[in-house]
Protein backbone atom coordinates (compact mmCIF):
# COMPACT_ATOMS: atom_id res chain seq x y z
CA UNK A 1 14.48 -10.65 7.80
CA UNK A 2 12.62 -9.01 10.80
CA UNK A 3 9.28 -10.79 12.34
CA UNK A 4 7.44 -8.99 11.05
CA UNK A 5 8.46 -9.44 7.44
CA UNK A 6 8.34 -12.76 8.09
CA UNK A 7 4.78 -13.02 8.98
CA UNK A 8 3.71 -10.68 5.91
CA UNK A 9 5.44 -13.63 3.58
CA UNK A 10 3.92 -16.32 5.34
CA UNK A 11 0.47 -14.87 5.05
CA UNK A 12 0.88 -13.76 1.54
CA UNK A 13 2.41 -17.47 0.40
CA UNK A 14 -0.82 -18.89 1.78
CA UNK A 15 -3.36 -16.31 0.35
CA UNK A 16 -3.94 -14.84 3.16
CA UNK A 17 -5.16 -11.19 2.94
CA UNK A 18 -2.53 -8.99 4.46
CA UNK A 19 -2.79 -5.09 4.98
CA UNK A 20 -0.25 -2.63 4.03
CA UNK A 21 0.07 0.74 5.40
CA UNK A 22 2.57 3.59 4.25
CA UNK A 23 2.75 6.69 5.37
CA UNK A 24 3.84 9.72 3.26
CA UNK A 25 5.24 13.02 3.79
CA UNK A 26 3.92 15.66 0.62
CA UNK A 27 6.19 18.31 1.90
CA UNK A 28 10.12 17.53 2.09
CA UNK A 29 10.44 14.53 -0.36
CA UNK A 30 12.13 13.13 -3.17
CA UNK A 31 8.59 12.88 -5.13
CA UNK A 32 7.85 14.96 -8.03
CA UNK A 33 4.55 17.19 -9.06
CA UNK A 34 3.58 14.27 -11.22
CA UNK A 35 3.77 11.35 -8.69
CA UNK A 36 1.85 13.35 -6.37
CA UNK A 37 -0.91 13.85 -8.78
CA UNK A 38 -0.42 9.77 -9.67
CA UNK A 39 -0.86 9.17 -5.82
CA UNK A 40 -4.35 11.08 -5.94
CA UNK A 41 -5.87 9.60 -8.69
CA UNK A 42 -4.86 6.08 -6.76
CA UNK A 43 -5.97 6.68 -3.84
CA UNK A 44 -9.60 8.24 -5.27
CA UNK A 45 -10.20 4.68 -7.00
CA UNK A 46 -12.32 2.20 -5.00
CA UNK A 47 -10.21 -0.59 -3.23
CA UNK A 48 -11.50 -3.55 -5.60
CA UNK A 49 -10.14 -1.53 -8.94
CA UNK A 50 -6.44 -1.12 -7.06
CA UNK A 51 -6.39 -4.43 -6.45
CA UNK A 52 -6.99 -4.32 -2.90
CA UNK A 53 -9.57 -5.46 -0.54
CA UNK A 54 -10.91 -4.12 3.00
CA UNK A 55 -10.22 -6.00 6.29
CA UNK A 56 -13.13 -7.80 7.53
């Protein structure tokens, strides 16, 4: 396990909010037309209905 897995764990175990960022490449993937379009109705919901919550 790197660091910085390590420290994601230990914040999560505690409750601790943690942030996750991906990054994602539309052209030259493995994703189909369909989890595209899955992706953009995700990412147009607020943060609180994905589950998520916005760094202080």
């Amino acid at each position: 396990m790197t660091a910085r897995a390590a420290k994601l764990e230990a914040a999560a175990s505690v409750g601790r909010p943690v942030q996750l960022l991906s990054l994602l490449a539309l052209g030259d993937c493995l994703a189909e037309a369909g989890d595209k379009d899955r992706l953009a109705v995700l990412r147009s919901q607020p943060a609180l209905i994905r589950g998520t919550r916005r760094a202080p």
